[in-house]
C-alpha atoms as a PDB file:
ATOM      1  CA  UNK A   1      -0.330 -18.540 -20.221  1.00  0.00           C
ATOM      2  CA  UNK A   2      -3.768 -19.164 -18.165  1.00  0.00           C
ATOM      3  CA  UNK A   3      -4.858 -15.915 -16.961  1.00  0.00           C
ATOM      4  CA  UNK A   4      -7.925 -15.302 -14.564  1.00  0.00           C
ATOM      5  CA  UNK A   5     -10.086 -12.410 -14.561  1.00  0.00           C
ATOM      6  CA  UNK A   6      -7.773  -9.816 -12.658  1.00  0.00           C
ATOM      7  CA  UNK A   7      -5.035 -10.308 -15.249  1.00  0.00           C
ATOM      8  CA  UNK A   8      -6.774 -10.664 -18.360  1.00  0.00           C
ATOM      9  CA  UNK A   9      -7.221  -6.532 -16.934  1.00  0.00           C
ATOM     10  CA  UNK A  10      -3.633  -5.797 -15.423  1.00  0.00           C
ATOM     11  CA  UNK A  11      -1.447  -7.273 -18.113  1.00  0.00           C
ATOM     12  CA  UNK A  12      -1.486  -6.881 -21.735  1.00  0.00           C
ATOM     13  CA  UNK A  13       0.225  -8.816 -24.674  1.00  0.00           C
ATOM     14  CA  UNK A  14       2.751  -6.569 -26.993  1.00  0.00           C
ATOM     15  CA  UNK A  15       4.958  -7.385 -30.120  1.00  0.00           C
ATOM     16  CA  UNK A  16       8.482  -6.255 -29.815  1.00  0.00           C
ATOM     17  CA  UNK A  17      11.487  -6.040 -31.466  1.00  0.00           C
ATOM     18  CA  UNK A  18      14.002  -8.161 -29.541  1.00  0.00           C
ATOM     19  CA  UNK A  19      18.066  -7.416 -30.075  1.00  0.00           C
ATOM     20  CA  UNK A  20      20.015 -10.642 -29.673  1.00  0.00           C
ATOM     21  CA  UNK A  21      23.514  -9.700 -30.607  1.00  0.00           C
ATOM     22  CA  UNK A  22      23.491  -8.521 -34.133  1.00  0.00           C
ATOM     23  CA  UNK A  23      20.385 -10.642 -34.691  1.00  0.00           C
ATOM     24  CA  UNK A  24      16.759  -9.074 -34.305  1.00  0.00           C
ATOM     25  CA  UNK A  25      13.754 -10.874 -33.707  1.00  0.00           C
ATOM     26  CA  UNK A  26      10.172 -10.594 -33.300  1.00  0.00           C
ATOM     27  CA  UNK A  27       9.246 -11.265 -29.730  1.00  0.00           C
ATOM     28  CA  UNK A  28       5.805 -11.584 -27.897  1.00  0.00           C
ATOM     29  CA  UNK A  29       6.526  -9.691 -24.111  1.00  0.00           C
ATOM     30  CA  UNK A  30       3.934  -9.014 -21.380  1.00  0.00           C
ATOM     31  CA  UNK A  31       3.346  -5.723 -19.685  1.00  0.00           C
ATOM     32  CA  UNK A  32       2.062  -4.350 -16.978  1.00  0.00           C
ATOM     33  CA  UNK A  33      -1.400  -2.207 -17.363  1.00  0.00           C
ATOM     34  CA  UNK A  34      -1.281   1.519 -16.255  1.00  0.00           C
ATOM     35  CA  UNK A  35      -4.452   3.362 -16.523  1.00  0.00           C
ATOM     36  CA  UNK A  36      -5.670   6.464 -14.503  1.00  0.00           C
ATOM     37  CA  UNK A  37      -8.567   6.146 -11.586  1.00  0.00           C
ATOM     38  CA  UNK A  38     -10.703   8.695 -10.572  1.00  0.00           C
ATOM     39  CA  UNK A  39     -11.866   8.221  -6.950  1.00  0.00           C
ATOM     40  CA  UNK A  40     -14.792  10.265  -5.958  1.00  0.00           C
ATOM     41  CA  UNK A  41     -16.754  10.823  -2.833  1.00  0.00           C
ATOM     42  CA  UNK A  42     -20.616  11.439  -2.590  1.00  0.00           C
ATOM     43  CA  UNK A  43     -21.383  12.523   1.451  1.00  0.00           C
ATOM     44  CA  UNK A  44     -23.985  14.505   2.867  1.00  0.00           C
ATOM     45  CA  UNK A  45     -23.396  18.674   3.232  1.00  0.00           C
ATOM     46  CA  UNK A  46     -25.636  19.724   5.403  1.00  0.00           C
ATOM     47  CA  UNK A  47     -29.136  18.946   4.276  1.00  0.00           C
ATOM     48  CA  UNK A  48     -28.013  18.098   0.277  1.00  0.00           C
ATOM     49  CA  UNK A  49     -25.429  15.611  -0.578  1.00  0.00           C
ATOM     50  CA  UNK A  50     -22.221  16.457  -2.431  1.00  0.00           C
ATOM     51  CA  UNK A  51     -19.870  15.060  -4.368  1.00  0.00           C
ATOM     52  CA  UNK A  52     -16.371  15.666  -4.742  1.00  0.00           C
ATOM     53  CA  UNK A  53     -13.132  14.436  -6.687  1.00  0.00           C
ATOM     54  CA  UNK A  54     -10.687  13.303  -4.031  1.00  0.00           C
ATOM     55  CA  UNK A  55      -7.527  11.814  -6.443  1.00  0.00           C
ATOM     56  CA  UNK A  56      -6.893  10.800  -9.760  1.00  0.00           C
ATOM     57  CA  UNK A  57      -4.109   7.743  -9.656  1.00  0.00           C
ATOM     58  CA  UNK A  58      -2.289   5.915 -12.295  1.00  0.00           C
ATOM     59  CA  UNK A  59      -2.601   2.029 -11.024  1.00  0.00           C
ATOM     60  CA  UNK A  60      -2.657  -1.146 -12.245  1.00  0.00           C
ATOM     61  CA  UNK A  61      -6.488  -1.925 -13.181  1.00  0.00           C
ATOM     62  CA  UNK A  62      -7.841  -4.773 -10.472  1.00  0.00           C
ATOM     63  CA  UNK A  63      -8.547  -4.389  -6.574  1.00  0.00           C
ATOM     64  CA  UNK A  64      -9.963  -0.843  -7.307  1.00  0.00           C
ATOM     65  CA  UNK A  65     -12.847  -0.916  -4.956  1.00  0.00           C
ATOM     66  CA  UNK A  66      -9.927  -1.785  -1.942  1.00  0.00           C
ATOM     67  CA  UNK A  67      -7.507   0.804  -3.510  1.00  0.00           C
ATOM     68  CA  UNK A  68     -10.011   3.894  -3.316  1.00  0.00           C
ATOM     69  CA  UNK A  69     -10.810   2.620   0.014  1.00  0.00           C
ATOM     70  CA  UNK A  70      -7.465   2.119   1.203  1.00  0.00           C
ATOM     71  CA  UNK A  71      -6.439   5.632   0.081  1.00  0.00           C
ATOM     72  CA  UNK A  72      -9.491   7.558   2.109  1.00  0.00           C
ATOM     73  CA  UNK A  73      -8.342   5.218   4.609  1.00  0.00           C
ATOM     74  CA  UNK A  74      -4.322   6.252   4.590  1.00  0.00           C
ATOM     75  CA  UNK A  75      -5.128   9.734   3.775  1.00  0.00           C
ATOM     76  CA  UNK A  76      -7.108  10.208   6.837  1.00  0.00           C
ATOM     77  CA  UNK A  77     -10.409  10.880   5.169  1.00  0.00           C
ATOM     78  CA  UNK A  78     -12.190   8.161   6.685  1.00  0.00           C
ATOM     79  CA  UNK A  79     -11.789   6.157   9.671  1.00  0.00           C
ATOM     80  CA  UNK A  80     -13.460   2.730   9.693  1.00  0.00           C
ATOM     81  CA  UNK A  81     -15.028   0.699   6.864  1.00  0.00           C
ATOM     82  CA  UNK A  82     -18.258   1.862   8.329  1.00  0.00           C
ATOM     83  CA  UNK A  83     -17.835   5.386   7.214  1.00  0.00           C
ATOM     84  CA  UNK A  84     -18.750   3.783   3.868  1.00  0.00           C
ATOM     85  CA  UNK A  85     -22.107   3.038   2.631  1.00  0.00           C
ATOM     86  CA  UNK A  86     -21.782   1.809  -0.837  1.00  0.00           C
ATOM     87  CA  UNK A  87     -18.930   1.602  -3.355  1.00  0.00           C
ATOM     88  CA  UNK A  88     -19.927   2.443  -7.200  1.00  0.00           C
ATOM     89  CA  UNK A  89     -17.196   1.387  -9.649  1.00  0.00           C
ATOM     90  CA  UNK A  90     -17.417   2.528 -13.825  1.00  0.00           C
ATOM     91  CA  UNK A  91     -14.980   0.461 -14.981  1.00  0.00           C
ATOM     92  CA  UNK A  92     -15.556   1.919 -18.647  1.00  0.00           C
ATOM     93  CA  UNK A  93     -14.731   5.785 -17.516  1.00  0.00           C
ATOM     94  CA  UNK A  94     -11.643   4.497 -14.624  1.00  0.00           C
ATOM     95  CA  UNK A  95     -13.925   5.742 -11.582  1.00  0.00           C
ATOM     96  CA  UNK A  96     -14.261   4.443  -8.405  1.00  0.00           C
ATOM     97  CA  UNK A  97     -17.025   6.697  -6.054  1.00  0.00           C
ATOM     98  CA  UNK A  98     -17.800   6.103  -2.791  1.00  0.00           C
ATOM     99  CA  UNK A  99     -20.778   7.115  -1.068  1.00  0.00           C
ATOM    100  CA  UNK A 100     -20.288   7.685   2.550  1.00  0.00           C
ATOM    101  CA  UNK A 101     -22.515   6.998   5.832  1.00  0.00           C
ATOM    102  CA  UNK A 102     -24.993   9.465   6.361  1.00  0.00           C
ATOM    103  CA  UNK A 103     -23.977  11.531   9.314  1.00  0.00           C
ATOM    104  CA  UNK A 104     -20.721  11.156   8.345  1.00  0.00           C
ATOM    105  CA  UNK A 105     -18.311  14.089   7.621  1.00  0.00           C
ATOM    106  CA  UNK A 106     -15.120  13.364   6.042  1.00  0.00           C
ATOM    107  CA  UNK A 107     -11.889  14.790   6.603  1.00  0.00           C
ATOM    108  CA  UNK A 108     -11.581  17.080   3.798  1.00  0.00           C
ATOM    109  CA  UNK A 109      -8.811  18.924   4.914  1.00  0.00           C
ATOM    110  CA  UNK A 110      -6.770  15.747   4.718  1.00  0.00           C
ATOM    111  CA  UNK A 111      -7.767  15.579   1.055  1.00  0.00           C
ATOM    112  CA  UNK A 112      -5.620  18.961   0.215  1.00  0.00           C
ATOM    113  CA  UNK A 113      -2.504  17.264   1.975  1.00  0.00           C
ATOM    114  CA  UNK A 114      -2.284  19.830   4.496  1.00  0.00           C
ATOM    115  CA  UNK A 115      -0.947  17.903   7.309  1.00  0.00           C
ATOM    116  CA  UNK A 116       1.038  16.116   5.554  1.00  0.00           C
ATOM    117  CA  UNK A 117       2.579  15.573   1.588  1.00  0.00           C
ATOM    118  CA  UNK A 118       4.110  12.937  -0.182  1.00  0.00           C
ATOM    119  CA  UNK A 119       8.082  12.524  -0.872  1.00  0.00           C
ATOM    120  CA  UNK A 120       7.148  13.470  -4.329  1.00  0.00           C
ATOM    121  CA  UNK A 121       6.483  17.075  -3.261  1.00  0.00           C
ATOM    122  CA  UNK A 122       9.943  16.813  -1.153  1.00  0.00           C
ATOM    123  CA  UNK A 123       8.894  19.404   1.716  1.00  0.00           C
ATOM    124  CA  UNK A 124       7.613  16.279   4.204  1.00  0.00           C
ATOM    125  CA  UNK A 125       9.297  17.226   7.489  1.00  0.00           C
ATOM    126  CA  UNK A 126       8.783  17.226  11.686  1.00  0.00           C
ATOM    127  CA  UNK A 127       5.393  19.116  10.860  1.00  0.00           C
ATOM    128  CA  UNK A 128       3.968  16.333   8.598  1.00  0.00           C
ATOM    129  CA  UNK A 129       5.630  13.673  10.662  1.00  0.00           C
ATOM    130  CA  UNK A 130       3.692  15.149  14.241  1.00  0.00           C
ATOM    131  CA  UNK A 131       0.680  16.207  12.227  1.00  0.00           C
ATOM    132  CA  UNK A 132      -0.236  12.573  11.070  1.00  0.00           C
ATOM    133  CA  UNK A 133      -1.234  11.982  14.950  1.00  0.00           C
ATOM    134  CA  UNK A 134      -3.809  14.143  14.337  1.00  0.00           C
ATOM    135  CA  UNK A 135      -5.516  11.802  12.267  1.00  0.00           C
ATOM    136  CA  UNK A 136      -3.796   8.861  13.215  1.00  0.00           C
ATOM    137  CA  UNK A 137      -6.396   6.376  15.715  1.00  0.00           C
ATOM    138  CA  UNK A 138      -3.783   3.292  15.695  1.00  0.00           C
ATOM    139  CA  UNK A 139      -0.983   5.704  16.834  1.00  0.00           C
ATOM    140  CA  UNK A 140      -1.646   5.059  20.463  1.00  0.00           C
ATOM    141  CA  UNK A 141      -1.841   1.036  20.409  1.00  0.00           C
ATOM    142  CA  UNK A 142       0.358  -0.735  22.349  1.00  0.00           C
ATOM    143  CA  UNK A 143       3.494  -1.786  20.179  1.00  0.00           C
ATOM    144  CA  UNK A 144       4.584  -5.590  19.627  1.00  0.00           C
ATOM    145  CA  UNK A 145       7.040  -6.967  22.286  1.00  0.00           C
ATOM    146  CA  UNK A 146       8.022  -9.922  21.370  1.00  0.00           C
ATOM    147  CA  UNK A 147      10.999 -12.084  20.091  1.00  0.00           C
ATOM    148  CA  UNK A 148      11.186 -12.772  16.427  1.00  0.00           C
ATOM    149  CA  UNK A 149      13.283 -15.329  14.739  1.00  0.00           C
ATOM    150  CA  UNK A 150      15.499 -14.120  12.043  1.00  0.00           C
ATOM    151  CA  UNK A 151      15.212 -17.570  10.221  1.00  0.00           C
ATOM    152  CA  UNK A 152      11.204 -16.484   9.469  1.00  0.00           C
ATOM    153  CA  UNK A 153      12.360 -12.921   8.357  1.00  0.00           C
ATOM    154  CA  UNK A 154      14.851 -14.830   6.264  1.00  0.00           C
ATOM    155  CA  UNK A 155      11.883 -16.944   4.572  1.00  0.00           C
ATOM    156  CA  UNK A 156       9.656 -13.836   3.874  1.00  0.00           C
ATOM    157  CA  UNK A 157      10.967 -12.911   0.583  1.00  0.00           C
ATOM    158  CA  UNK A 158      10.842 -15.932  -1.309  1.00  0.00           C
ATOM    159  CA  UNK A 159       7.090 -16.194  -0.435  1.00  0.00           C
ATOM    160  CA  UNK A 160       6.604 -12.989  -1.927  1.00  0.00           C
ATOM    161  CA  UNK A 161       8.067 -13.750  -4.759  1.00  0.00           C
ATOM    162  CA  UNK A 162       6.396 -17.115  -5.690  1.00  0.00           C
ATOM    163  CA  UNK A 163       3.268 -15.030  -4.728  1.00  0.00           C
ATOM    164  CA  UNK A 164       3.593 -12.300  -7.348  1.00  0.00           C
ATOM    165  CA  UNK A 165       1.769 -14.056 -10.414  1.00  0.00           C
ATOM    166  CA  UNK A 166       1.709 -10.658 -11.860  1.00  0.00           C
ATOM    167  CA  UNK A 167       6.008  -9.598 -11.576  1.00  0.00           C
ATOM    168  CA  UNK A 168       6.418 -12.700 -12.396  1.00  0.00           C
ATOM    169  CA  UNK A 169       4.265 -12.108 -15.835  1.00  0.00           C
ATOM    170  CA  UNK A 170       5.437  -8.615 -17.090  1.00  0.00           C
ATOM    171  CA  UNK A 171       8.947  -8.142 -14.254  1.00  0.00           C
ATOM    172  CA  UNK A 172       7.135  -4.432 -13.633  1.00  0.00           C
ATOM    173  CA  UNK A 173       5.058  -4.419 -10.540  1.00  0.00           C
ATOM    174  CA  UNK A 174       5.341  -3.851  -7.089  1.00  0.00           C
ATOM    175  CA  UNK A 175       3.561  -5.691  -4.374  1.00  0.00           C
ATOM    176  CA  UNK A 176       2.995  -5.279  -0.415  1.00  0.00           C
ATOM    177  CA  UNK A 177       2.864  -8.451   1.106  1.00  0.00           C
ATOM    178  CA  UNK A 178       1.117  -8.966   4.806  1.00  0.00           C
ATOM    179  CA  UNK A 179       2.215 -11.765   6.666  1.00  0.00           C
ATOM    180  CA  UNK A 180       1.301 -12.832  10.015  1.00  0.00           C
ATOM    181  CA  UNK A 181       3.619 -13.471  13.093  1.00  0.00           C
ATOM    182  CA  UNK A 182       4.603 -16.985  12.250  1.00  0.00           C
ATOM    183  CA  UNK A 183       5.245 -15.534   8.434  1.00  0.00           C
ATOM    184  CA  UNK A 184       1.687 -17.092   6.695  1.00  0.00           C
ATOM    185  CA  UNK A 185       1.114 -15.055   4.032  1.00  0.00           C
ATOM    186  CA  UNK A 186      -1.937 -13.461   4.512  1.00  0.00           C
ATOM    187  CA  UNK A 187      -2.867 -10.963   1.570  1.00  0.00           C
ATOM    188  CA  UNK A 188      -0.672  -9.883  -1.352  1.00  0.00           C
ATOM    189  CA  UNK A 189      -1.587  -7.189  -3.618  1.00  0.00           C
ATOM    190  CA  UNK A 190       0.631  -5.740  -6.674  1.00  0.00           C
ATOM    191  CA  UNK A 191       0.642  -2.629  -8.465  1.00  0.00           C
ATOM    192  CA  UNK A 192       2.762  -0.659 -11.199  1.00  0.00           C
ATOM    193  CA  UNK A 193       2.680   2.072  -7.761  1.00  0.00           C
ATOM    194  CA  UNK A 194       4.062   0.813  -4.609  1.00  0.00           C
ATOM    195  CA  UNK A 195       1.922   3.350  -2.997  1.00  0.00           C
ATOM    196  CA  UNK A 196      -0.981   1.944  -4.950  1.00  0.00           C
ATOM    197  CA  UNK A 197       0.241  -1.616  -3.936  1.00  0.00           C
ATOM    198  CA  UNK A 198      -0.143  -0.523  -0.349  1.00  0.00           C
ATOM    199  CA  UNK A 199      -3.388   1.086  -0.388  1.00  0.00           C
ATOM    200  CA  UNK A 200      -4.888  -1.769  -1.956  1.00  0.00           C
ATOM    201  CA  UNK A 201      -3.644  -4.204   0.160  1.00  0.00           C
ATOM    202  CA  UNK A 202      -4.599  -1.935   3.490  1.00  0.00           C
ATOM    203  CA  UNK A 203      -8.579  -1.629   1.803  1.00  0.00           C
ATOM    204  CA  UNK A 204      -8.735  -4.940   1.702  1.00  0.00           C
ATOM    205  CA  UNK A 205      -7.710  -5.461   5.159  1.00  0.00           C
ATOM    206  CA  UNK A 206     -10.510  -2.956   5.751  1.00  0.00           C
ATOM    207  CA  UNK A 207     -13.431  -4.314   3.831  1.00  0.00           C
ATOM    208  CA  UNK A 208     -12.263  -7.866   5.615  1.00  0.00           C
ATOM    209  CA  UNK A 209     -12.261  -6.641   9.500  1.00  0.00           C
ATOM    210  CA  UNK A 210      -8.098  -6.901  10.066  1.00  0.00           C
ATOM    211  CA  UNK A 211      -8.047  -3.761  10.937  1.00  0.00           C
ATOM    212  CA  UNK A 212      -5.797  -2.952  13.224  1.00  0.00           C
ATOM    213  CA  UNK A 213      -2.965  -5.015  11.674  1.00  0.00           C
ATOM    214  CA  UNK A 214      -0.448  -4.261  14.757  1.00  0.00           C
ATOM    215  CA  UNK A 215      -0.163  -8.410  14.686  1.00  0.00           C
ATOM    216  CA  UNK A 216       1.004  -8.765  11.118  1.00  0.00           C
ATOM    217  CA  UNK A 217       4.720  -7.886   9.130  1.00  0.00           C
ATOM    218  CA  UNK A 218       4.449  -6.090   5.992  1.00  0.00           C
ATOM    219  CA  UNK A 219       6.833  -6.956   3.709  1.00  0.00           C
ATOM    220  CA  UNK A 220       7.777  -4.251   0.385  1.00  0.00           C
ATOM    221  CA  UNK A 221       9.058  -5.645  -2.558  1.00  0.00           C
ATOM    222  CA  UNK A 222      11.342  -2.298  -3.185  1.00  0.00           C
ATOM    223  CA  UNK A 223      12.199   0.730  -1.105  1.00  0.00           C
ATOM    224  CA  UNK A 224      10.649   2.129   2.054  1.00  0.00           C
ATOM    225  CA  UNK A 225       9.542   6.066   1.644  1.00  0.00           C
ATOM    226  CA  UNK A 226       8.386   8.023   3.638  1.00  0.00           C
ATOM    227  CA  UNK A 227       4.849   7.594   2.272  1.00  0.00           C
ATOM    228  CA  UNK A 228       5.021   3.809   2.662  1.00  0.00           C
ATOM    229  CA  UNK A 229       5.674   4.184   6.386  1.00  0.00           C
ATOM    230  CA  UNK A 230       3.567   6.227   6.780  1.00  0.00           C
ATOM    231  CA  UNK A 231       0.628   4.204   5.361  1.00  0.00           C
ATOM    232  CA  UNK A 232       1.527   1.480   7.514  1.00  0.00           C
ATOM    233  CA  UNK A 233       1.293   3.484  10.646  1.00  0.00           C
ATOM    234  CA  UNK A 234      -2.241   4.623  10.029  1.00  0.00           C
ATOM    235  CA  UNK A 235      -2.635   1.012   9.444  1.00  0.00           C
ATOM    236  CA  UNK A 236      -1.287   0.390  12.927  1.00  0.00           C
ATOM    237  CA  UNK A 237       1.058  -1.657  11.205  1.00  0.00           C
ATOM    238  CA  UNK A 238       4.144  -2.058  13.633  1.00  0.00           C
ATOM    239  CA  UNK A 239       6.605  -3.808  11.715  1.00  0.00           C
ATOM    240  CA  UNK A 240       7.863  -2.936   8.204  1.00  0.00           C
ATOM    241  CA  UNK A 241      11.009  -5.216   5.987  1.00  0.00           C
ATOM    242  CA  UNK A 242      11.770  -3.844   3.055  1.00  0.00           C
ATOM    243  CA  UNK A 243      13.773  -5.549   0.100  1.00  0.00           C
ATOM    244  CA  UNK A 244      15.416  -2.326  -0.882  1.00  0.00           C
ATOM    245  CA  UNK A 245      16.568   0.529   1.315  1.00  0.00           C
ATOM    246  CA  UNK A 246      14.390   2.738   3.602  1.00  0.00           C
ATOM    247  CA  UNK A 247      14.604   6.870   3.256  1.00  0.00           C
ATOM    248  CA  UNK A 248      16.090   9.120   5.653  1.00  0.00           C
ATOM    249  CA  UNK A 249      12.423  10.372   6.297  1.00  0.00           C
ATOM    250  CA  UNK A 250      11.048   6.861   6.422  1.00  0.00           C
ATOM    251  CA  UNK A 251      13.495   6.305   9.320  1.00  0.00           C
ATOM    252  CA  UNK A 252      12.735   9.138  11.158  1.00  0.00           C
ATOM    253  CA  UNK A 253       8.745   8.650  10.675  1.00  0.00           C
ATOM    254  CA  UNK A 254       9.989   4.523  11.895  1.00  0.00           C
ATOM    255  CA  UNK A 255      11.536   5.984  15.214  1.00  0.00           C
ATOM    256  CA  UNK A 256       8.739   8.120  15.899  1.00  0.00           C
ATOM    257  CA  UNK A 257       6.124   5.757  16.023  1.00  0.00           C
ATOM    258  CA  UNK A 258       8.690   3.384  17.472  1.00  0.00           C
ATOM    259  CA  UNK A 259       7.932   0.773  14.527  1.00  0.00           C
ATOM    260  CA  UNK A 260      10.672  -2.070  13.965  1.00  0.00           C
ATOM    261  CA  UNK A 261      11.571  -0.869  10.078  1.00  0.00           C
ATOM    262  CA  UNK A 262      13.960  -3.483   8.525  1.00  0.00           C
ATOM    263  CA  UNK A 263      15.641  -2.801   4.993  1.00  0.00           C
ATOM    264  CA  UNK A 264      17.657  -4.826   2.686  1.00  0.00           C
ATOM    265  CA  UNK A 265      16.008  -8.417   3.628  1.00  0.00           C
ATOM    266  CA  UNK A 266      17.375 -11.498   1.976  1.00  0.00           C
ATOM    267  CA  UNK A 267      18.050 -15.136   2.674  1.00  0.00           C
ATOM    268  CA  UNK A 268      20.595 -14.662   5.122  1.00  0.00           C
ATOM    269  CA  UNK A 269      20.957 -10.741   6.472  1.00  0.00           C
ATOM    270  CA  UNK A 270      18.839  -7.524   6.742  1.00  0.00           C
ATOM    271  CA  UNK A 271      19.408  -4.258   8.203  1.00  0.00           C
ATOM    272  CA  UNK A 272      18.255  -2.637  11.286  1.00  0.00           C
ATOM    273  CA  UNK A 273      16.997   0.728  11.512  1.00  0.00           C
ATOM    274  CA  UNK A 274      14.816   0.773  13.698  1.00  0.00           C
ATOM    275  CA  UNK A 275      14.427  -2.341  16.547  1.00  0.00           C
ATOM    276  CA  UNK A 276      11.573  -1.115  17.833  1.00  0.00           C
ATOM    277  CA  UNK A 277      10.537  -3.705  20.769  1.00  0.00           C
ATOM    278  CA  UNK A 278      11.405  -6.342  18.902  1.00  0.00           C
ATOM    279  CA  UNK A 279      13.945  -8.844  19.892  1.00  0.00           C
ATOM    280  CA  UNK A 280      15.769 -10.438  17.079  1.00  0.00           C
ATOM    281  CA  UNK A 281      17.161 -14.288  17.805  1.00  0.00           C
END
């Protein structure tokens, strides 16, 4: 298999045992990489800089400079690519710092997940859900009104999928897929986190100027949690498809920031959870 540079880092080569009825066999399989990052901030403090640890995340190794940047970013830490000076990555030690614009004062609060936690803590709610408008400066955009054909919604998954050079390797990543109105595929990034997946994908569309990306679909390749959506909002992203099935919270979070949230896409049917102001023909 030809591998490039990114997965000669996010996949690795095993020998397995491989049962075949009553028959075993040696087998060569491919698997995803899952190693911890560190990301790190270095900001002024008054009149001496500072640095402190914001997250340690187990990703897939590759796109780490986008990921850290794309969490800061979804966590409400920063609020522009310009809030970031220089990006220092020690690939040896799994750390990713970033050394913020002088003047600049993060949002550390954000950092300690006080206006908000993830579905993995299980207490998200109408507090975190209200809160993230706090923090939020894509919340008040005008939203999308516009008519969208059901036969490009229809198309969106296969292009994921021929896409995802790294599922289609090892079968054990997840990928957020950005597409624009007429469904080009516009970035793709995978991950062994969909969170992760996300986050990389949204730093990306930060160090490249996208940003807002209330023009664009983003497409899951599993479920839509309440994290997810919420990433996307912050991302001004107003319409979410998801191949799997959104959470109650996800929905909730969808109708709030009256984003179109699609779940269950295939070939030929999806459902509706949340229209939005989109018109479906």
């Amino acid at each position: 298999m030809e591998t490039n540079s990114l997965e000669a880092v996010s996949m690795k080569q095993v020998v397995i045992s491989r049962m075949d009825g009553l028959s075993i066999s040696e087998f060569s399989d491919i698997l995803s990489v899952e190693e911890p990052l560190e990301i790190k901030i270095d900001y002024s403090a008054g009149i001496e800089r500072t640095q402190k640890n914001i997250s340690v995340t187990m990703r897939t190794p590759g796109n780490d400079l986008e990921l850290a940047a794309g969490f800061l970013f979804t966590e409400g830490i920063i609020s522009s690519k310009d809030d970031i000076k220089k990006v220092s990555h020690a690939q040896m030690s799994n750390m990713v710092t970033l050394e913020l614009a002088e003047g600049f004062t993060p949002s550390l609060m954000q950092s300690d997940r006080n206006f908000y936690t993830t579905s993995s803590c299980g207490v998200c709610g109408k507090d975190s859900i209200q809160s993230i408008r706090t923090v939020n400066s894509f919340c008040h955009l005008n939203k999308l009104q516009l008519d969208l054909s059901t036969d490009l919604l229809f198309r969106l998954p296969d292009k994921l999928r021929e896409a995802q050079r790294g599922f289609a390797a090892s079968g054990g990543l997840h990928a957020s897929g950005l597409f624009s109105l007429d469904g080009e595929l516009i970035l793709l990034r995978e991950d062994v986190g969909r969170h992760n997946a996300l986050d990389k994908l949204i730093g990306t569309a930060l160090f490249e100027g996208l940003m807002p990306l209330n023009q664009h679909i983003l497409l899951l390749s599993g479920r839509a949690s309440f994290e997810l959506i919420q990433k996307a909002a912050m991302a001004g992203i107003s319409i979410v498809a998801a191949i799997g099935a959104p959470s109650s919270l996800a929905v909730e979070l969808a109708k709030e920031f009256d984003m179109t949230l699609l779940g269950f896409l295939k070939e030929n049917r999806f459902n509706i959870y949340n229209a939005g102001r989109i018109n479906f023909k």
